[in-house]
Protein backbone atom coordinates (compact mmCIF):
# COMPACT_ATOMS: atom_id res chain seq x y z
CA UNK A 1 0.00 0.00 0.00
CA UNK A 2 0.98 3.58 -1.19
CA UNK A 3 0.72 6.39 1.43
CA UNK A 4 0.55 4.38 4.75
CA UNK A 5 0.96 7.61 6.57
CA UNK A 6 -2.62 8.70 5.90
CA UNK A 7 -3.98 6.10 7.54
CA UNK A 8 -5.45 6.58 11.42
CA UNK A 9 -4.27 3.87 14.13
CA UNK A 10 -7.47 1.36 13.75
CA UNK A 11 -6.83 1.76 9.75
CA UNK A 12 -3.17 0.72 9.70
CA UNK A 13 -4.11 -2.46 12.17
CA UNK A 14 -6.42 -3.59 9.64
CA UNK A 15 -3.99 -3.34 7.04
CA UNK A 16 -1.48 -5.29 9.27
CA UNK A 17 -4.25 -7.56 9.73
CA UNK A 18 -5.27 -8.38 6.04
CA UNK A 19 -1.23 -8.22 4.87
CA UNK A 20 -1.18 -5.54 2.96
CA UNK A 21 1.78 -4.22 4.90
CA UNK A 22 4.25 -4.75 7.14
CA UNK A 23 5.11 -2.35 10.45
CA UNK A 24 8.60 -1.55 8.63
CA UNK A 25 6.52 -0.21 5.92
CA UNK A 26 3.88 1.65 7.94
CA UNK A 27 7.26 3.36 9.74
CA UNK A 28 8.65 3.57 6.42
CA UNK A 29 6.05 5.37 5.18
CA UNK A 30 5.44 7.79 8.75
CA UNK A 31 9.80 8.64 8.52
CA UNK A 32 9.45 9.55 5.01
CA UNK A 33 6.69 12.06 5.35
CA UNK A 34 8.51 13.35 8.63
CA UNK A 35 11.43 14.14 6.17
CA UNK A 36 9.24 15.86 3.66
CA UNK A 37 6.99 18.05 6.12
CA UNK A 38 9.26 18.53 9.23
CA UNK A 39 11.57 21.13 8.00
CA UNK A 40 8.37 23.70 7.11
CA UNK A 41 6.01 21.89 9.89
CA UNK A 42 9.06 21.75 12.58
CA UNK A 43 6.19 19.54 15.15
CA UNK A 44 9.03 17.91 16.37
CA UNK A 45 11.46 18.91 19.40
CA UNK A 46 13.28 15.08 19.38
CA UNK A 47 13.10 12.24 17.00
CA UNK A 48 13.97 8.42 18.04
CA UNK A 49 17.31 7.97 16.65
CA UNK A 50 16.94 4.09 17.20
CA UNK A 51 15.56 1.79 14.03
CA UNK A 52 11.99 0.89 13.78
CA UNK A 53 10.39 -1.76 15.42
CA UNK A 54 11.07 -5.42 14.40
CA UNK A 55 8.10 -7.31 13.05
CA UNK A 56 8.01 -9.40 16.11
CA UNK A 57 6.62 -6.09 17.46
CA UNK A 58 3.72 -6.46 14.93
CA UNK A 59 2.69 -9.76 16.77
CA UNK A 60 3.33 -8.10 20.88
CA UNK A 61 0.42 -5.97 22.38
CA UNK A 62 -2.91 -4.18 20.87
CA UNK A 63 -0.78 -1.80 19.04
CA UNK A 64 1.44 -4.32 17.25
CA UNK A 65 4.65 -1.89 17.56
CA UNK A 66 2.83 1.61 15.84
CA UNK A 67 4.47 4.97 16.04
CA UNK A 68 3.36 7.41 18.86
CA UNK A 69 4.12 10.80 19.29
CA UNK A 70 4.48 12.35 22.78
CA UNK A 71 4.15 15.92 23.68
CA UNK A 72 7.43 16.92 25.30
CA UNK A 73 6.02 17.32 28.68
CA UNK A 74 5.80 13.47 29.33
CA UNK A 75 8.57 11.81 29.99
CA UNK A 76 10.25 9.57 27.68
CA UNK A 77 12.67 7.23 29.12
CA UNK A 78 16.56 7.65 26.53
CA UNK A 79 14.09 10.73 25.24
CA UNK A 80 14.94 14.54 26.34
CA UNK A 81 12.08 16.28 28.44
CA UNK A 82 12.81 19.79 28.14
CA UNK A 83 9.19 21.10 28.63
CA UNK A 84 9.25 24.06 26.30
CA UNK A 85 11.57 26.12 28.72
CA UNK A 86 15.17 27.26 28.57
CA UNK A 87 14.96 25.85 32.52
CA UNK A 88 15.17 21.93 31.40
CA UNK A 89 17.47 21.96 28.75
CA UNK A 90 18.94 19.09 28.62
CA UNK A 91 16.87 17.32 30.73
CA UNK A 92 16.87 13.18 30.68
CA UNK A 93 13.99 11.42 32.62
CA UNK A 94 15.03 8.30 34.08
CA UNK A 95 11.62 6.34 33.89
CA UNK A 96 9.04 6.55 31.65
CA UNK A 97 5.76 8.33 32.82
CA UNK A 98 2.98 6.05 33.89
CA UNK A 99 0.89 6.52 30.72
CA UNK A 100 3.75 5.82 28.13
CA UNK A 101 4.56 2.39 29.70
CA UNK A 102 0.73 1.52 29.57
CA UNK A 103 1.00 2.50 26.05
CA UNK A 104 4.44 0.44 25.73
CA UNK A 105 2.76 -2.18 27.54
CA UNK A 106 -0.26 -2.13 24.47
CA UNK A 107 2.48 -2.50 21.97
CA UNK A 108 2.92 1.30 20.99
CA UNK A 109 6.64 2.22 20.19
CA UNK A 110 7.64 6.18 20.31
CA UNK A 111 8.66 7.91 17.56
CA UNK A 112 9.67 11.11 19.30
CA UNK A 113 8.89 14.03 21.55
CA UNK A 114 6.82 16.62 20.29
CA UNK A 115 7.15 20.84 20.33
CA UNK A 116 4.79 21.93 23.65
CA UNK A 117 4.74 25.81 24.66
CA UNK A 118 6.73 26.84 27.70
CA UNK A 119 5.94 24.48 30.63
CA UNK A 120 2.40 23.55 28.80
CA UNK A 121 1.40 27.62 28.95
CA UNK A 122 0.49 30.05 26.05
CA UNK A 123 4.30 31.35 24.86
CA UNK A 124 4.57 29.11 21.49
CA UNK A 125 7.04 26.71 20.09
CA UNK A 126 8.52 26.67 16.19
CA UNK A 127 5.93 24.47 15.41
CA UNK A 128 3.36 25.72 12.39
CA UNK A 129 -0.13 25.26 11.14
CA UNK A 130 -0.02 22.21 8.56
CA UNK A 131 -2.82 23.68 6.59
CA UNK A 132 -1.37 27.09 6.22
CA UNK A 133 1.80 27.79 7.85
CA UNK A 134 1.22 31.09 8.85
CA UNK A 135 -1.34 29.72 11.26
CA UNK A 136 -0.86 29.08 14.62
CA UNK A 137 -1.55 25.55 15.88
CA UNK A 138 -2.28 26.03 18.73
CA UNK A 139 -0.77 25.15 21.60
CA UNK A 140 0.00 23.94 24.44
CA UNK A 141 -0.13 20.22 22.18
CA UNK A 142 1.04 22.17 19.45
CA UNK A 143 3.96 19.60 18.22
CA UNK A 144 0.96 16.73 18.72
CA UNK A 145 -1.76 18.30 16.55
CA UNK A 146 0.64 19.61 13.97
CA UNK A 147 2.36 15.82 13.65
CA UNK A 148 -1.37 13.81 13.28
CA UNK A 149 -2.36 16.58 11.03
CA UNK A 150 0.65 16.30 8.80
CA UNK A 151 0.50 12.66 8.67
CA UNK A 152 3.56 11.91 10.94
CA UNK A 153 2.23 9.57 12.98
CA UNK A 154 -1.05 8.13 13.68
CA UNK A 155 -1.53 8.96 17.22
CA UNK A 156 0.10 11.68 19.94
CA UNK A 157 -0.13 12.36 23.39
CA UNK A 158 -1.55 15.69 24.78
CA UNK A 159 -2.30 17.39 28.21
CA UNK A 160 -4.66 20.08 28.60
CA UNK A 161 -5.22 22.26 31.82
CA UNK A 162 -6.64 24.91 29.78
CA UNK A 163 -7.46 24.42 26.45
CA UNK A 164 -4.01 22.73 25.37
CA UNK A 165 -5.41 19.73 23.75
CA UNK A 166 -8.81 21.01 22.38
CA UNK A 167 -7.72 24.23 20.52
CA UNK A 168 -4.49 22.26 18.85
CA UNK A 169 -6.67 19.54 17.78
CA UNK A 170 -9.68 22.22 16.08
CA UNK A 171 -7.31 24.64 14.58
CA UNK A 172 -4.61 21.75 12.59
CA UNK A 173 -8.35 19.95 11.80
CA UNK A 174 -7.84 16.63 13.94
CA UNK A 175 -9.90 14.55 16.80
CA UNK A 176 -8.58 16.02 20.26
CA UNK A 177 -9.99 13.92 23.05
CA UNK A 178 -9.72 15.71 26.58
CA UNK A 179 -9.96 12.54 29.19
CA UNK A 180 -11.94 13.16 32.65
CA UNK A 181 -9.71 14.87 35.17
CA UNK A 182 -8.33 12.40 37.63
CA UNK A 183 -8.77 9.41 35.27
CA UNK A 184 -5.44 9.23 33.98
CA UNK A 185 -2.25 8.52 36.88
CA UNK A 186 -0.15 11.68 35.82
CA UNK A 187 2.78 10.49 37.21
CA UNK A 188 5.39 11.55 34.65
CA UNK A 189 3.49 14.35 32.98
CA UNK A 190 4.76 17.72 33.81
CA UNK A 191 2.12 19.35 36.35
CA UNK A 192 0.59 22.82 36.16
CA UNK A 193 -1.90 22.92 37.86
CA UNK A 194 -3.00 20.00 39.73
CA UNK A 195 -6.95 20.47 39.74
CA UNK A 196 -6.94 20.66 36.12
CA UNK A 197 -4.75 18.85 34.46
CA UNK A 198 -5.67 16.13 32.22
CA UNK A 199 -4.20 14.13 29.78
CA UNK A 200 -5.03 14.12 26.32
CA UNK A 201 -4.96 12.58 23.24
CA UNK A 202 -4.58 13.37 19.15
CA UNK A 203 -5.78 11.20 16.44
CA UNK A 204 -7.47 10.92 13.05
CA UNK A 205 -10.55 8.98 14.02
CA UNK A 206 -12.59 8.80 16.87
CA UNK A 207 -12.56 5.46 16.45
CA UNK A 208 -8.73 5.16 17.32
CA UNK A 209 -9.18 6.51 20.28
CA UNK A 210 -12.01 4.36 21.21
CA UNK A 211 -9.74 1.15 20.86
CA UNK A 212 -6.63 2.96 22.90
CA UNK A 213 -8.81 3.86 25.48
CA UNK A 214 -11.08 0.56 25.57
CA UNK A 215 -8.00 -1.65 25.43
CA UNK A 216 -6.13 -1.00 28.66
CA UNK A 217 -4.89 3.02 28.71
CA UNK A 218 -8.18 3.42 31.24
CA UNK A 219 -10.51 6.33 31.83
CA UNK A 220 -13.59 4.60 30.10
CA UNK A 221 -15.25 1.37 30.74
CA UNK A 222 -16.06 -0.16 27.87
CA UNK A 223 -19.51 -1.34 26.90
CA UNK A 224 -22.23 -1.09 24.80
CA UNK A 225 -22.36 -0.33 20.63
CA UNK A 226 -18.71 2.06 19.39
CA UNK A 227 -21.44 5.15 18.42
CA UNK A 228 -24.83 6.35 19.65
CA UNK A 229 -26.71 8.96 18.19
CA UNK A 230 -27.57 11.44 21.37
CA UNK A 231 -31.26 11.73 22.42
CA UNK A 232 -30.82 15.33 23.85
CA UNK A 233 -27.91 17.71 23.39
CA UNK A 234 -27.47 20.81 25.16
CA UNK A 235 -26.16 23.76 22.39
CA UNK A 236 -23.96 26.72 24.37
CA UNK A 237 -22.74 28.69 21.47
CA UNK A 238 -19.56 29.83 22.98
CA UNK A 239 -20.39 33.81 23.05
CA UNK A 240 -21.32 33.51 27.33
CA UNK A 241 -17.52 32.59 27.98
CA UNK A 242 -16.24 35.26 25.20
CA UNK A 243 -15.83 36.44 21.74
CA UNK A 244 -16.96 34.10 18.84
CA UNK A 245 -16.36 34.83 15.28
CA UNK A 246 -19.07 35.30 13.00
CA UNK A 247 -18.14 31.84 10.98
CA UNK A 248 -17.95 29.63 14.07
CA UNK A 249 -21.19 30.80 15.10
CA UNK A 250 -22.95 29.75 11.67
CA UNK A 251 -21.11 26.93 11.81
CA UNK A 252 -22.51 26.25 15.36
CA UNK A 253 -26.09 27.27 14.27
CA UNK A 254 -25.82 24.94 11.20
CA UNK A 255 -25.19 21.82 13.29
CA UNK A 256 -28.06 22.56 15.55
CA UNK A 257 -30.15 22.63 12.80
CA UNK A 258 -28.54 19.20 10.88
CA UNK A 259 -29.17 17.52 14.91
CA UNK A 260 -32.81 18.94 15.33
CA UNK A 261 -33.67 17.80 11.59
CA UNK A 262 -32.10 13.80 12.68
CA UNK A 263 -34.45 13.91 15.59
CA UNK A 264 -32.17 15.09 18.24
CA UNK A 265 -33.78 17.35 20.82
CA UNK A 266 -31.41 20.77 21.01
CA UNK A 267 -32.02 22.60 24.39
CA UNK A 268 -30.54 26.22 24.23
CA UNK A 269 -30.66 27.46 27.37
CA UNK A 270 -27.27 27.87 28.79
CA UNK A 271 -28.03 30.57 31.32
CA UNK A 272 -29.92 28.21 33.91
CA UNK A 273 -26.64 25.89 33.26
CA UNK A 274 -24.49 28.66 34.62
CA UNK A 275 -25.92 29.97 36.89
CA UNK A 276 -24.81 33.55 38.92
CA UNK A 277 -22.36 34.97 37.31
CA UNK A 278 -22.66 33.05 34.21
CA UNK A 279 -19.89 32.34 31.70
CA UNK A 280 -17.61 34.68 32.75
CA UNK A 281 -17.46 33.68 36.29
CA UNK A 282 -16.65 30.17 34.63
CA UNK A 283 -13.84 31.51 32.70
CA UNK A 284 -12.64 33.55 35.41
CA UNK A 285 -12.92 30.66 38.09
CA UNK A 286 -10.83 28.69 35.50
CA UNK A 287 -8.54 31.54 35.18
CA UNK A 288 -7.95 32.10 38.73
CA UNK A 289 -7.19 28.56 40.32
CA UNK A 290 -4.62 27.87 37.70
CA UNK A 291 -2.53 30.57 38.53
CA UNK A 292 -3.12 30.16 42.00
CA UNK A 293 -2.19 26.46 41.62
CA UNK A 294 0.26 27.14 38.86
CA UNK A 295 2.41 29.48 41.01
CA UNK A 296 3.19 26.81 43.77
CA UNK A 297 3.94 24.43 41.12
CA UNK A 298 6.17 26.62 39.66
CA UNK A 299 7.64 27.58 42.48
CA UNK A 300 11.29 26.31 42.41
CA UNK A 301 11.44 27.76 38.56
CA UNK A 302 10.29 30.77 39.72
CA UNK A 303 12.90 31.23 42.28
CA UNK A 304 15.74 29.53 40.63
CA UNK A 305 15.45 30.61 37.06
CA UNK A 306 13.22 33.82 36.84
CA UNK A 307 14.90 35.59 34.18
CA UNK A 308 14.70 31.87 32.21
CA UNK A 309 10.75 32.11 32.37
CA UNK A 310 9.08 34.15 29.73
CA UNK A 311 7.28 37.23 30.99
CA UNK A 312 3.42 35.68 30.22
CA UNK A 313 4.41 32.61 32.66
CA UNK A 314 6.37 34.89 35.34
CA UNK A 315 3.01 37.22 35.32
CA UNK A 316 0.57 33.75 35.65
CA UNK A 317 2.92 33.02 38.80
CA UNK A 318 3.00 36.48 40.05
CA UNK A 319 -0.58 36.43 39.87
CA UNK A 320 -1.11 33.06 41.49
CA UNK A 321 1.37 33.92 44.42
CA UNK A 322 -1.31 37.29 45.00
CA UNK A 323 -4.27 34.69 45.31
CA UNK A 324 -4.60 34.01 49.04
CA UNK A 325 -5.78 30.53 50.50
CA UNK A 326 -9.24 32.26 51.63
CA UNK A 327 -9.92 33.25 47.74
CA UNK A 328 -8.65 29.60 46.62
CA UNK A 329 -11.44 28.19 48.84
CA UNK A 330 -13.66 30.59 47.20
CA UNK A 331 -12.76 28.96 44.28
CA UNK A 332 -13.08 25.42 45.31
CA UNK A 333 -16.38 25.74 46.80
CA UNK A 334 -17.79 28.06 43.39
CA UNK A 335 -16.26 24.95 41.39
CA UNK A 336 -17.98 22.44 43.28
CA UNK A 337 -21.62 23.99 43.20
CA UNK A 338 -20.99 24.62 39.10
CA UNK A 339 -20.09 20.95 39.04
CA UNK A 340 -23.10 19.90 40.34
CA UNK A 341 -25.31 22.00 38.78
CA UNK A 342 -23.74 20.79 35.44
CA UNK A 343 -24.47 17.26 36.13
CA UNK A 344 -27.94 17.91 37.63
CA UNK A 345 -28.50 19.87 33.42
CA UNK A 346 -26.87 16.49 32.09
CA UNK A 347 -29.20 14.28 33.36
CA UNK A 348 -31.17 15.04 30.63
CA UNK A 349 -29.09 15.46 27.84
CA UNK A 350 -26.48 13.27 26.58
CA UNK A 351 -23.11 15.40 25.74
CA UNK A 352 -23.05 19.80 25.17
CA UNK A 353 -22.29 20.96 21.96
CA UNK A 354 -20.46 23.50 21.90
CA UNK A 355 -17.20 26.14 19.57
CA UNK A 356 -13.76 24.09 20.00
CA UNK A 357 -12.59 27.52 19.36
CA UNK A 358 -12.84 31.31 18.89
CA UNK A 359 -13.02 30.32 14.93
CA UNK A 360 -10.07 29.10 12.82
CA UNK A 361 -6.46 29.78 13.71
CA UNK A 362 -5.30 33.39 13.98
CA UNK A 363 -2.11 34.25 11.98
CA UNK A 364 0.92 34.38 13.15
CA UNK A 365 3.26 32.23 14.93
CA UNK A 366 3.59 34.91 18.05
CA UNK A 367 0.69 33.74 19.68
CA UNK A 368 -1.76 30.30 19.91
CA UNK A 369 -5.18 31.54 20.38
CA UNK A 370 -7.78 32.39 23.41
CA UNK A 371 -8.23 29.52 25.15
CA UNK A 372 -12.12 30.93 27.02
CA UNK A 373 -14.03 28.17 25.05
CA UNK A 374 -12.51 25.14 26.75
CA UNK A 375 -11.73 27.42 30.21
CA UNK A 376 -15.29 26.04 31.66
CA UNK A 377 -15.22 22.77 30.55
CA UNK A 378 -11.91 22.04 31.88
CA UNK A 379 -12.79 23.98 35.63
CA UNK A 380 -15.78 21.58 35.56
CA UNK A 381 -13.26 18.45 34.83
CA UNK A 382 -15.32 17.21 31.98
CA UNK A 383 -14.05 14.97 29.27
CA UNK A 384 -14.08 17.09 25.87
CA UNK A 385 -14.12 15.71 21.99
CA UNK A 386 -13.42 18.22 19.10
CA UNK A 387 -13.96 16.73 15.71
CA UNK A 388 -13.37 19.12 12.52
CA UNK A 389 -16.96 20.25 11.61
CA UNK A 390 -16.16 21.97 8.31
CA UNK A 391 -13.41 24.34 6.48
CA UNK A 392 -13.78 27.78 5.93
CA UNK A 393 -12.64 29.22 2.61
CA UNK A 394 -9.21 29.59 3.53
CA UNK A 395 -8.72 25.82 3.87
CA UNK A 396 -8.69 26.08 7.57
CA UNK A 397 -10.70 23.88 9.73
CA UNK A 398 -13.20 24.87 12.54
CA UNK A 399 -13.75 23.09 15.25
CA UNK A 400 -16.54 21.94 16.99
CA UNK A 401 -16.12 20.06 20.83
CA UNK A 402 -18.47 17.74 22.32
CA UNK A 403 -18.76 17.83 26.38
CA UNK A 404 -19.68 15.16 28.62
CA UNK A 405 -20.40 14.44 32.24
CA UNK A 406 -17.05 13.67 34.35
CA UNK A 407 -16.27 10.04 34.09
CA UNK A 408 -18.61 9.47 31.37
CA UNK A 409 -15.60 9.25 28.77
CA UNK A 410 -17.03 6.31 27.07
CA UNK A 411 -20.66 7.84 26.17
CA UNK A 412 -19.21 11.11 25.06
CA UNK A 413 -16.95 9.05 22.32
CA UNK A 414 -20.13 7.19 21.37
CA UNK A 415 -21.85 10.25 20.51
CA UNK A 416 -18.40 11.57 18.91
CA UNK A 417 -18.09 8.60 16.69
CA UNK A 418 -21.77 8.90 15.93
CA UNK A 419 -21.18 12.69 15.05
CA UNK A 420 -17.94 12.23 12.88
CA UNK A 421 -19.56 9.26 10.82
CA UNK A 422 -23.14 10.46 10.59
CA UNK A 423 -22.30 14.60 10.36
CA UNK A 424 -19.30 13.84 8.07
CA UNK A 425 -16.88 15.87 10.67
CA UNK A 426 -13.87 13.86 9.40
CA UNK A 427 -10.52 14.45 9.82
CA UNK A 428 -8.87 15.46 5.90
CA UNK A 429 -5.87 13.68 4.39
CA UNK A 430 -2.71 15.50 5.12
CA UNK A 431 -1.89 18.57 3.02
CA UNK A 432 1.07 18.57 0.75
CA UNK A 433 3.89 20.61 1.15
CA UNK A 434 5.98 22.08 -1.22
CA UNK A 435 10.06 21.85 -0.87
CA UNK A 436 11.70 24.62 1.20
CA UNK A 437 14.60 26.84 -0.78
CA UNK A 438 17.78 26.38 -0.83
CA UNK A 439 19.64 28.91 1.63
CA UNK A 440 21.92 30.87 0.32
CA UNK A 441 23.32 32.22 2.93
């Protein structure tokens, strides 16, 4: 088979399965387009300088030896785990992080560490827009979305404590899935802030991450049919939490419409979900206990290596350290009586619908994006999907994220599956990319 590298995870196992291939050909394939779209892409901060996987891999573990890519705040044992920050250069892990040897365990095989933003925060990496490179991607899981997107590798690992997996994923035009907080053992994965982070994944089909998750990396139980259309969906357009652009919010109106017409019952009314203060005291609770948390977790950096820290991060931790305990309580106890007034609203509706994003990626590599759309969701610790919906006439994709209750992983990726098969929200092959120049410098 030609062009093995367009293929998601579950695809290339059924071509190992029917010998069509072999897994030297499928990482064949993956190495050949990392030559041809790395040097304009750049998703990558560290490649695995070892050879591929034998094809006794093929025959060991679920994965049968398939490339992963891991955002460079995991820890990769022989792999450097800088985290995005002058701080950790340099920096060699000496275990693997508790999700990469599950995934090791499964039969995955690492082809390298991924670009993140400084210490998983909003100042950027090299990494570009696949679909027009001067487009952010994203970020923090910039290097991740960028390499799936570009047909690098089938799979990558994410985190998100803001919107650092879901905003990646909608604006390079892949499936970002957001796991419950607390589901995942983080031990490994560099914290931020420890109420909110999650870990995340990147892939081309919903499907794939159906058969990761289902087959031993945890956070859903597995059971009943892989898709379910959703009897009731809640619709929050996006514009309580902050700005939406005109495009995202026809595209939002459009699938509303497309669900009511397939017998879906839409419920709009997204100020009894939020209550006092509504979306912005959401956002702003969001906003708030990461910096608190953020600041104590950043606290040796912070004293050790200030002028290393870029001036957005040292401002997050300056903030944070101005946040008393009293006001964190605040927090904790605002958190806790949005949480349950979210899952008393989801009792009757299967999964929120909801903008992955602002609209498509800004321009510009300076910069990667508001994260306010996912800033709720993620306060709430709610597993998030974001499949691309369409593609505005740029050729950028826009985003559209599915919520569900916390710990109900595995009936929000039934209604994603349903949603990317039945709504055509489908991840597109990988653009081309033309050679670079030659310097003549």
């Amino acid at each position: 088979m030609s062009a093995l590298h367009t293929l998601g995870l579950t695809a290339m196992l059924e071509a190992l399965e029917r010998g069509e291939c072999t897994l030297a050909d499928i990482w064949r394939s993956c190495r050949a387009q990392i030559a041809h779209a790395e040097p304009q892409v750049r998703a990558w901060q560290q490649l695995w300088e070892g050879k591929a996987p034998d094809e006794d891999a093929a025959q060991a573990g679920l994965l049968r030896g398939l490339p992963l890519g891991v955002k460079d705040t995991i820890d990769v044992r022989g792999l450097r785990a800088e985290r995005g920050s002058a701080v950790w250069q340099g920096r060699m892990p000496g275990a693997d992080a508790a999700c990469i040897s599950l995934l090791k365990r499964l039969g995955a095989r690492v082809m390298g560490k991924t670009v993140t933003t400084e210490f998983a925060y909003f100042t950027p990496g090299a990494t570009a827009n696949p679909h027009r490179l001067t487009h952010t991607p994203g970020g923090s899981s910039s290097g991740s979305a960028a390499a799936v997107a570009a047909g690098m590798v089938p799979l990558a690992l994410g985190s998100q404590t803001a919107a650092s997996v879901i905003r990646p994923a909608a604006y390079c035009g892949v499936v970002g899935y957001v796991a419950s907080v607390g589901s995942h053992a983080l031990r490994g994965v560099m914290p931020l802030a420890h109420s909110l982070d999650a870990l995340g994944l990147l892939a081309r089909d919903v499907a794939d991450l159906q058969y990761l998750v289902q087959g031993g990396l945890g956070g859903a139980v597995a059971s009943g049919p892989p898709w379910r259309q959703p009897r009731a969906v809640l619709a929050i357009d996006g514009t309580a939490f902050g700005e939406v652009e005109p495009q995202m919010l026809a595209l939002h109106e459009q699938a509303v419409a497309e669900l009511a017409r397939r017998g879906v019952q839409v419920t709009r009314d997204a100020g009894a979900l939020l209550g006092e203060g509504g979306g912005p005291a959401w956002v702003e609770g969001h906003r708030q206990t990461m910096a608190y948390e953020a600041a104590r977790t950043l606290a040796f950096e912070y004293d050790a290596h200030r002028e290393a820290l870029s001036p957005a991060l040292r401002a997050l931790i300056e903030e944070g350290m101005a946040i008393g305990d009293q006001r964190y309580a605040e927090l904790c106890d605002a958190r806790e009586a949005a949480r349950a007034r979210f899952a008393g609203h989801m009792r009757d509706h299967d999964a929120v619908l909801a903008p992955a994003a602002p609209g498509p990626a800004p321009e510009g590599l300076h910069a990667t994006g508001r994260p306010d759309q996912s800033r709720p969701w993620q306060w709430l610790g709610a597993p998030q999907v974001t499949l691309p919906a369409a593609w505005n006439g740029d050729g950028l994709p826009l985003g559209l994220q599915w919520i569900g209750t916390h710990r109900g992983d595995q009936a929000l990726l039934q209604v994603a599956h349903w949603a990317q098969n039945a709504l055509g929200w489908r991840v597109r092959p990988p653009p081309t990319f033309a050679p670079l120049a030659p310097s003549h410098a």
